[in-house]
PDB file of N, CA and C in Angstrom:
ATOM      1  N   UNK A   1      69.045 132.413  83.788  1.00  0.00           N
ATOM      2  CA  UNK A   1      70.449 132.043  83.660  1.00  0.00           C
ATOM      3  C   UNK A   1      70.555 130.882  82.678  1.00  0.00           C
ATOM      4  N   UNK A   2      71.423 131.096  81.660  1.00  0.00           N
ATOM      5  CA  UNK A   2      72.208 129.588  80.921  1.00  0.00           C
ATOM      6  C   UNK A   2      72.429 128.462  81.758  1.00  0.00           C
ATOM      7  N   UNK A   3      71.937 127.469  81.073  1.00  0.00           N
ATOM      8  CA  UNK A   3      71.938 126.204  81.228  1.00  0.00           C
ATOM      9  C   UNK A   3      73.864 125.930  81.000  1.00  0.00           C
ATOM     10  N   UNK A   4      74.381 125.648  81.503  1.00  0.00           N
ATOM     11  CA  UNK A   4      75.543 125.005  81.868  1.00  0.00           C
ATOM     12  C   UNK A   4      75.878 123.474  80.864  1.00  0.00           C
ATOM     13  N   UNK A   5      77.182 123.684  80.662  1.00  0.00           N
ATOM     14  CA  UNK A   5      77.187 121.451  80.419  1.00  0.00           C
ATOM     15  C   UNK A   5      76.986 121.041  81.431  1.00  0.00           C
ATOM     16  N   UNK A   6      78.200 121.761  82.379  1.00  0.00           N
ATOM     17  CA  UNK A   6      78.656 121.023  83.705  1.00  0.00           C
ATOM     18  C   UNK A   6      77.652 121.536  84.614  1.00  0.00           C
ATOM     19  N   UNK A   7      76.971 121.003  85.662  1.00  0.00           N
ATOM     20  CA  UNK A   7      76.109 121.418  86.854  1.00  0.00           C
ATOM     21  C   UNK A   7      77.440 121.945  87.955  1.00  0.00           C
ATOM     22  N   UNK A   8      76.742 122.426  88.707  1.00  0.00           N
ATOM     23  CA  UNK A   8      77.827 123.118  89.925  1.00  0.00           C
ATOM     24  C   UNK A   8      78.369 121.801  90.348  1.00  0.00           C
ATOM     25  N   UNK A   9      80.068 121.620  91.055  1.00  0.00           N
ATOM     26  CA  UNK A   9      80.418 121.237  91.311  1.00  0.00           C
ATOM     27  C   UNK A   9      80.518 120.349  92.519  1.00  0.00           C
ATOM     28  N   UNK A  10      80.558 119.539  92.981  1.00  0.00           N
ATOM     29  CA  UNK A  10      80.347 118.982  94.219  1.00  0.00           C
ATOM     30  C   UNK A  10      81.006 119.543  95.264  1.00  0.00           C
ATOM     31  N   UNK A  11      80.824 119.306  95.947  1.00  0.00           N
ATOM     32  CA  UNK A  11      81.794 119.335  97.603  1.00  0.00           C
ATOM     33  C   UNK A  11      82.804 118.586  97.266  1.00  0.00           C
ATOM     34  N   UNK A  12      84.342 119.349  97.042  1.00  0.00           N
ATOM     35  CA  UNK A  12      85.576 118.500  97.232  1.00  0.00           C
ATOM     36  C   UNK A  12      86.324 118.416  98.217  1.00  0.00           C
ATOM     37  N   UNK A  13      86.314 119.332  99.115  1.00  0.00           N
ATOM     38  CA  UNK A  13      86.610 118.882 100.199  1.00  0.00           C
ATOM     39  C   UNK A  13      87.619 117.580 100.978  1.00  0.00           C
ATOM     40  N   UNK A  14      88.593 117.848 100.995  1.00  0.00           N
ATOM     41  CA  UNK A  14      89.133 116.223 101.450  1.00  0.00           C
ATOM     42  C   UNK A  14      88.720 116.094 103.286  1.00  0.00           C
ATOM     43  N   UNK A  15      88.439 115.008 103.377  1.00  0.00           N
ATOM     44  CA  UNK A  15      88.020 114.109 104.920  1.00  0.00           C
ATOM     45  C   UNK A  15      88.812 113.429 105.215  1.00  0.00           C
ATOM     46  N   UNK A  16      89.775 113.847 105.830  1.00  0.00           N
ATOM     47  CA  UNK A  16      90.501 112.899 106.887  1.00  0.00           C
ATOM     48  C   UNK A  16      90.079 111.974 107.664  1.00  0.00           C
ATOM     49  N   UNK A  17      90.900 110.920 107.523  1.00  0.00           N
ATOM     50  CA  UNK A  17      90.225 109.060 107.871  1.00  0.00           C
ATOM     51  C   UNK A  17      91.484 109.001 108.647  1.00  0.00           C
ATOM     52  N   UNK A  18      91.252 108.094 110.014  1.00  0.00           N
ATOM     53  CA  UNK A  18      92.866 107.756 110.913  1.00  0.00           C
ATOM     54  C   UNK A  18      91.838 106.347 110.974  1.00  0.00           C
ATOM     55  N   UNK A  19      93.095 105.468 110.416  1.00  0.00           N
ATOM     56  CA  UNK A  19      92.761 104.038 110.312  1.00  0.00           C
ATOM     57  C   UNK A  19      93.919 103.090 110.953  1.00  0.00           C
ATOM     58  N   UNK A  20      93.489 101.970 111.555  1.00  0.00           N
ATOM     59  CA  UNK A  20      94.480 101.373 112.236  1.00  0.00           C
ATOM     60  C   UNK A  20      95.301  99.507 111.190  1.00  0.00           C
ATOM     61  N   UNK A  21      96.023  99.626 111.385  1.00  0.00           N
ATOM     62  CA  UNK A  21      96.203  98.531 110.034  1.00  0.00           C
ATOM     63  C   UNK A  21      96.929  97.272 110.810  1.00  0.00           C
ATOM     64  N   UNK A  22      96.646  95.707 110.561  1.00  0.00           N
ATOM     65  CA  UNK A  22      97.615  95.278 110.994  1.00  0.00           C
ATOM     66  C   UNK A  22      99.335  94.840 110.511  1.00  0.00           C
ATOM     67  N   UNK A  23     100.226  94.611 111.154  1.00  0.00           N
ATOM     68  CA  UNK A  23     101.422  94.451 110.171  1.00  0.00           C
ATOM     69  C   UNK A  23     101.923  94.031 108.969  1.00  0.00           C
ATOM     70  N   UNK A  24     100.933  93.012 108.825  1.00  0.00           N
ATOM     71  CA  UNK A  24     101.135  92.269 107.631  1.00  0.00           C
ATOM     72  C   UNK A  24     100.600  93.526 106.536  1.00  0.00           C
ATOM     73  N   UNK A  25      99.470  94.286 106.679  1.00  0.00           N
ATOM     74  CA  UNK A  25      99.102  94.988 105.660  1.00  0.00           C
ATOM     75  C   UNK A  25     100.027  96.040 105.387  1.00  0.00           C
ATOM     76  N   UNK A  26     100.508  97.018 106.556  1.00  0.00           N
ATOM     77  CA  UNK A  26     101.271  97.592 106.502  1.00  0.00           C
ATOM     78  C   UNK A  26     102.477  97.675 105.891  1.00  0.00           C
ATOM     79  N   UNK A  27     103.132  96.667 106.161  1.00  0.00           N
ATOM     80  CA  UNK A  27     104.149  96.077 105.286  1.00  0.00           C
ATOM     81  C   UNK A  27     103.844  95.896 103.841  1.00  0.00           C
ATOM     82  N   UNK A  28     102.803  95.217 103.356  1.00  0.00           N
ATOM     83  CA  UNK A  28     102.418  94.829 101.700  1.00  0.00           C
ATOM     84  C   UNK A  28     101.939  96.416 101.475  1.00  0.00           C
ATOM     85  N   UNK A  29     101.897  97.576 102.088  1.00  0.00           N
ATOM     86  CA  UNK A  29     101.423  98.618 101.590  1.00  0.00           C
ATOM     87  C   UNK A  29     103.146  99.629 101.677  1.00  0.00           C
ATOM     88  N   UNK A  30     103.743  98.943 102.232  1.00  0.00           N
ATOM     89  CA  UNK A  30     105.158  99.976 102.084  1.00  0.00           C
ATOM     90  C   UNK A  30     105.763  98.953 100.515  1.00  0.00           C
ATOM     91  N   UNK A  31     105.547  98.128 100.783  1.00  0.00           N
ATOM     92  CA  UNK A  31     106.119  97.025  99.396  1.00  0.00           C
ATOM     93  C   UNK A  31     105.380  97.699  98.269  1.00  0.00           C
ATOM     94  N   UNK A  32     104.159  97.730  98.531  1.00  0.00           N
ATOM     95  CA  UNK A  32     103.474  98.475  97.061  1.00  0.00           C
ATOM     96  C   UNK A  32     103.813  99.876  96.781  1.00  0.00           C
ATOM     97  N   UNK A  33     104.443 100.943  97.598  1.00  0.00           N
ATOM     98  CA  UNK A  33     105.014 102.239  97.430  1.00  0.00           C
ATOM     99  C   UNK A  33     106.640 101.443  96.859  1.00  0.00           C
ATOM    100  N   UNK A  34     107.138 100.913  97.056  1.00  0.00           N
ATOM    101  CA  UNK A  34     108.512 100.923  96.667  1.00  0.00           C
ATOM    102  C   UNK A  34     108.049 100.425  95.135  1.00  0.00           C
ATOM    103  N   UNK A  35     107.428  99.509  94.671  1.00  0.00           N
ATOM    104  CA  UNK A  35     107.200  98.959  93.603  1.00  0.00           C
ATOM    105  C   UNK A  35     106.570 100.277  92.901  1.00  0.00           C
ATOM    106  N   UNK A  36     105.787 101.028  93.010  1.00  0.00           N
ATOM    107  CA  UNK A  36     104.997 101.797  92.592  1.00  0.00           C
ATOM    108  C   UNK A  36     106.515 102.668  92.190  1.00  0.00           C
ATOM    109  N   UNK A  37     107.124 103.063  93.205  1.00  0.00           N
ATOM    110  CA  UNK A  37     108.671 104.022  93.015  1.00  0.00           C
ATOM    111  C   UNK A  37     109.447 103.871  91.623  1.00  0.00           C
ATOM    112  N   UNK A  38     109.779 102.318  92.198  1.00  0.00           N
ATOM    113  CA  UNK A  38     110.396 101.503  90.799  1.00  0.00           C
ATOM    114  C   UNK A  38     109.798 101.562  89.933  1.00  0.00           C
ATOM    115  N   UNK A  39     108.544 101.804  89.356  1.00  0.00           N
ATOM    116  CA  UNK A  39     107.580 101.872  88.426  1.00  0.00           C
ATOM    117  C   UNK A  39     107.933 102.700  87.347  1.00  0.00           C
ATOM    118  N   UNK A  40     106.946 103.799  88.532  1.00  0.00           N
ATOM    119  CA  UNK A  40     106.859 104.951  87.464  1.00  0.00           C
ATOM    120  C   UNK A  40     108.105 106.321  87.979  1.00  0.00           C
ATOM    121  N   UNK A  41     108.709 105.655  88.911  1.00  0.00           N
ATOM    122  CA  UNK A  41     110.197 106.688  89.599  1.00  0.00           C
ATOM    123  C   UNK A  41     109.712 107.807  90.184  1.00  0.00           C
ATOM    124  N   UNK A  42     108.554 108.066  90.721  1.00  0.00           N
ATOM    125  CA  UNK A  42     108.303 108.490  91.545  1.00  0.00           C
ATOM    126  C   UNK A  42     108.334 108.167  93.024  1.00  0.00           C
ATOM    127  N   UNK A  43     108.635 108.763  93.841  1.00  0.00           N
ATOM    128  CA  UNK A  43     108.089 108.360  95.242  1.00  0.00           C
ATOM    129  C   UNK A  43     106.973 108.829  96.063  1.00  0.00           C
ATOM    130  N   UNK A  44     105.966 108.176  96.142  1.00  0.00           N
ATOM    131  CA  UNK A  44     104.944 108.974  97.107  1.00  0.00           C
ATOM    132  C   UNK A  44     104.758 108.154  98.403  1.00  0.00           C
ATOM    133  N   UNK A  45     104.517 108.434  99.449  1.00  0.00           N
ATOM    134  CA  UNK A  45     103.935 108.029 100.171  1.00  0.00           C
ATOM    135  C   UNK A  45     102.852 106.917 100.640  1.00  0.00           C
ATOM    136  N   UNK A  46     102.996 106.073 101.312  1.00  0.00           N
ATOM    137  CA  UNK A  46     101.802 105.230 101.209  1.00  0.00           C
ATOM    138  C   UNK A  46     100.223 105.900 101.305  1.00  0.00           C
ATOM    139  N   UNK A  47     100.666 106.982 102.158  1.00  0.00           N
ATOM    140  CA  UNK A  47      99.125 107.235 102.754  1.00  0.00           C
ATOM    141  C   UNK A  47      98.519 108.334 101.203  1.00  0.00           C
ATOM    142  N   UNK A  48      99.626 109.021 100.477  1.00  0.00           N
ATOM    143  CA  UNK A  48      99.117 109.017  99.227  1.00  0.00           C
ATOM    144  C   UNK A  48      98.576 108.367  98.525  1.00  0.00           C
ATOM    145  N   UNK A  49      99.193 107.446  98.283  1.00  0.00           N
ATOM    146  CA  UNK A  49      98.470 106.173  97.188  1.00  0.00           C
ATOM    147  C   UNK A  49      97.556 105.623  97.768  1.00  0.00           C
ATOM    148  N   UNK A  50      96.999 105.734  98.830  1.00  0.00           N
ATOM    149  CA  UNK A  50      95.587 104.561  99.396  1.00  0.00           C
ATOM    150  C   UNK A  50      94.345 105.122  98.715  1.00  0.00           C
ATOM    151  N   UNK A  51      94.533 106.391  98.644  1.00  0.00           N
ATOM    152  CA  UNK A  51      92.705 106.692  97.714  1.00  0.00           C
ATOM    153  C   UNK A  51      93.169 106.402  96.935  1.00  0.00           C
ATOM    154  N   UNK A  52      94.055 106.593  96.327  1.00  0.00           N
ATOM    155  CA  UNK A  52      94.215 105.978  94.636  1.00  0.00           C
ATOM    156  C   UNK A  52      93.595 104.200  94.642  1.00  0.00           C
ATOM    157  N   UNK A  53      94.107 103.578  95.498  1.00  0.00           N
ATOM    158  CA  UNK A  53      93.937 102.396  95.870  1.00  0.00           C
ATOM    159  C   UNK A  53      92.466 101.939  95.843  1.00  0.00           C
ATOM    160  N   UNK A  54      91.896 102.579  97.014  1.00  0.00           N
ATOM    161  CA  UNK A  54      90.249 102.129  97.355  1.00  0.00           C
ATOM    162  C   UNK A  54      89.373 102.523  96.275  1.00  0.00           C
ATOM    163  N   UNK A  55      89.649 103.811  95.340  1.00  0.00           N
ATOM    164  CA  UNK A  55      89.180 104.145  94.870  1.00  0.00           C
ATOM    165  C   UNK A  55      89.180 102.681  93.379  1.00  0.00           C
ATOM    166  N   UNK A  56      90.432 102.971  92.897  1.00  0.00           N
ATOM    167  CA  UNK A  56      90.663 101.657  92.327  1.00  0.00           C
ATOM    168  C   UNK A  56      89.972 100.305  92.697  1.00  0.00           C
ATOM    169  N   UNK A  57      89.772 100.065  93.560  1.00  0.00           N
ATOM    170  CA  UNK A  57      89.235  98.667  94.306  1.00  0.00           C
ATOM    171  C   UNK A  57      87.787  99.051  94.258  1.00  0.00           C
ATOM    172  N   UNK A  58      86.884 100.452  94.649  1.00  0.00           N
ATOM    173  CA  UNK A  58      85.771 100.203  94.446  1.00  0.00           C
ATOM    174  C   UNK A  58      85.043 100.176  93.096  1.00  0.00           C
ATOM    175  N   UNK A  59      85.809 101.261  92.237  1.00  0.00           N
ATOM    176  CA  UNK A  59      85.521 101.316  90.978  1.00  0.00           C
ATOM    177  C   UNK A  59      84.998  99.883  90.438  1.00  0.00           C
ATOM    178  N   UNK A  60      85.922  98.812  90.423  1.00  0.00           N
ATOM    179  CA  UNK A  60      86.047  97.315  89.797  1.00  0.00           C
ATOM    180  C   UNK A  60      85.165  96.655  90.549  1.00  0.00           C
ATOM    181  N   UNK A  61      84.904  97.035  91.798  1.00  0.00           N
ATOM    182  CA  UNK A  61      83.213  96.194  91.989  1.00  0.00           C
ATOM    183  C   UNK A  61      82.233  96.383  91.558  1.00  0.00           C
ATOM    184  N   UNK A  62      81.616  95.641  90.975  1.00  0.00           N
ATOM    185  CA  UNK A  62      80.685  95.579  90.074  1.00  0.00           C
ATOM    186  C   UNK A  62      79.092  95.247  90.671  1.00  0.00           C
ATOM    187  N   UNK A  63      79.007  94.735  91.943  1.00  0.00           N
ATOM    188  CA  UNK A  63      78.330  94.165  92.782  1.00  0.00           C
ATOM    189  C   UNK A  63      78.205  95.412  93.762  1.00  0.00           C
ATOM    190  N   UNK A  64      79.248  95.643  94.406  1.00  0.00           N
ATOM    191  CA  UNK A  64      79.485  97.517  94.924  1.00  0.00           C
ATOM    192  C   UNK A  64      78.237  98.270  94.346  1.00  0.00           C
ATOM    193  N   UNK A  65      79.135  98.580  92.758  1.00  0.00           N
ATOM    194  CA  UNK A  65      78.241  99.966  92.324  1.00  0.00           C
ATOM    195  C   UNK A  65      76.903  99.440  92.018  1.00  0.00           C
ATOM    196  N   UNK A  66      76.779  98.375  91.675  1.00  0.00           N
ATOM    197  CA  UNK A  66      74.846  97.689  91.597  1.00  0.00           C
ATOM    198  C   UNK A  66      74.193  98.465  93.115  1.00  0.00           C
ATOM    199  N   UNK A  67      74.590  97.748  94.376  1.00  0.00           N
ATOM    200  CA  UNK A  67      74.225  97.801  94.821  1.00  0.00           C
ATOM    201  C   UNK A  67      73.957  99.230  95.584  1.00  0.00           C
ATOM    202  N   UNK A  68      75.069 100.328  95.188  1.00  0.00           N
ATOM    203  CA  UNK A  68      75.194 101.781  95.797  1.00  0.00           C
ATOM    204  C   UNK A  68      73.873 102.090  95.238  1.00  0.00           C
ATOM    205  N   UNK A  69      74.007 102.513  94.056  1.00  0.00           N
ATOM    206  CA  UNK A  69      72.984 102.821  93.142  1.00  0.00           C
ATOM    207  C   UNK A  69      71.442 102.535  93.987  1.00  0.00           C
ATOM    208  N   UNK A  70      71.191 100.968  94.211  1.00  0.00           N
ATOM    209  CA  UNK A  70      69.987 101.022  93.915  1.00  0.00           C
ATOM    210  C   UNK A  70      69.486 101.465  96.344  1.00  0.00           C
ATOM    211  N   UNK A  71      71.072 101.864  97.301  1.00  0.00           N
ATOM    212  CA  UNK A  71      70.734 102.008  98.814  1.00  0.00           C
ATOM    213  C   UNK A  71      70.383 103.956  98.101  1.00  0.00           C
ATOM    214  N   UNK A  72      71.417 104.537  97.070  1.00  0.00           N
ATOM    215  CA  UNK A  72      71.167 105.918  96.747  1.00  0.00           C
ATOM    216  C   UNK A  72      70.033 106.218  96.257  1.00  0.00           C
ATOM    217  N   UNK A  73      69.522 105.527  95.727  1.00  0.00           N
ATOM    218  CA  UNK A  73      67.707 105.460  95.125  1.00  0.00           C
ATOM    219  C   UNK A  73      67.128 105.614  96.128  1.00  0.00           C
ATOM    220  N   UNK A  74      67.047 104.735  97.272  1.00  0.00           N
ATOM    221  CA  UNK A  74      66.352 104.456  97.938  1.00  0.00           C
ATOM    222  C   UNK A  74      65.862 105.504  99.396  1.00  0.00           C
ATOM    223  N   UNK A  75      67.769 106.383  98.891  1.00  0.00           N
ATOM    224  CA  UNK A  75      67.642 107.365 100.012  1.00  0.00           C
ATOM    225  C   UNK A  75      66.253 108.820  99.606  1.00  0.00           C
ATOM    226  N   UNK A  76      66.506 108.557  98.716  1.00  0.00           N
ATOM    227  CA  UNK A  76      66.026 109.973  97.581  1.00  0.00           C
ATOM    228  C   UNK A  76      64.362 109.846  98.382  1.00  0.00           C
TER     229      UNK A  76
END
């Protein structure tokens, strides 16, 4: 068989997470959907935008992905 660019695809699959939040966050996370609204005039949902979010937040650690890298090495 041909060699591919792309290798087979991962597992996409979405995993449902039930997380408990306290008020204060809750609140700064309905504030960030209205701002987000006003933005770009869309409306989504908070619980939409949170992977966008974490994902965002882990990306920019830099200390994070050092360290994923070298616990994923280690699993191998």
């Amino acid at each position: 068989m041909a060699d591919l660019r792309i290798g087979k695809l991962p597992d996409r699959t979405p995993v449902k997470l039930t997380i408990s939040v306290l008020p204060e966050l809750n609140d700064a996370l309905s504030d960030y959907a209205a701002i987000y609204a006003e933005t770009y005039g869309q409306t989504d949902p908070v619980t939409e935008l949170i992977p966008a979010m974490l994902t965002a937040f882990l990306d920019s650690d830099r200390t994070f992905k050092r360290n994923r890298v070298k616990l994923i090495n280690g699993m191998k």
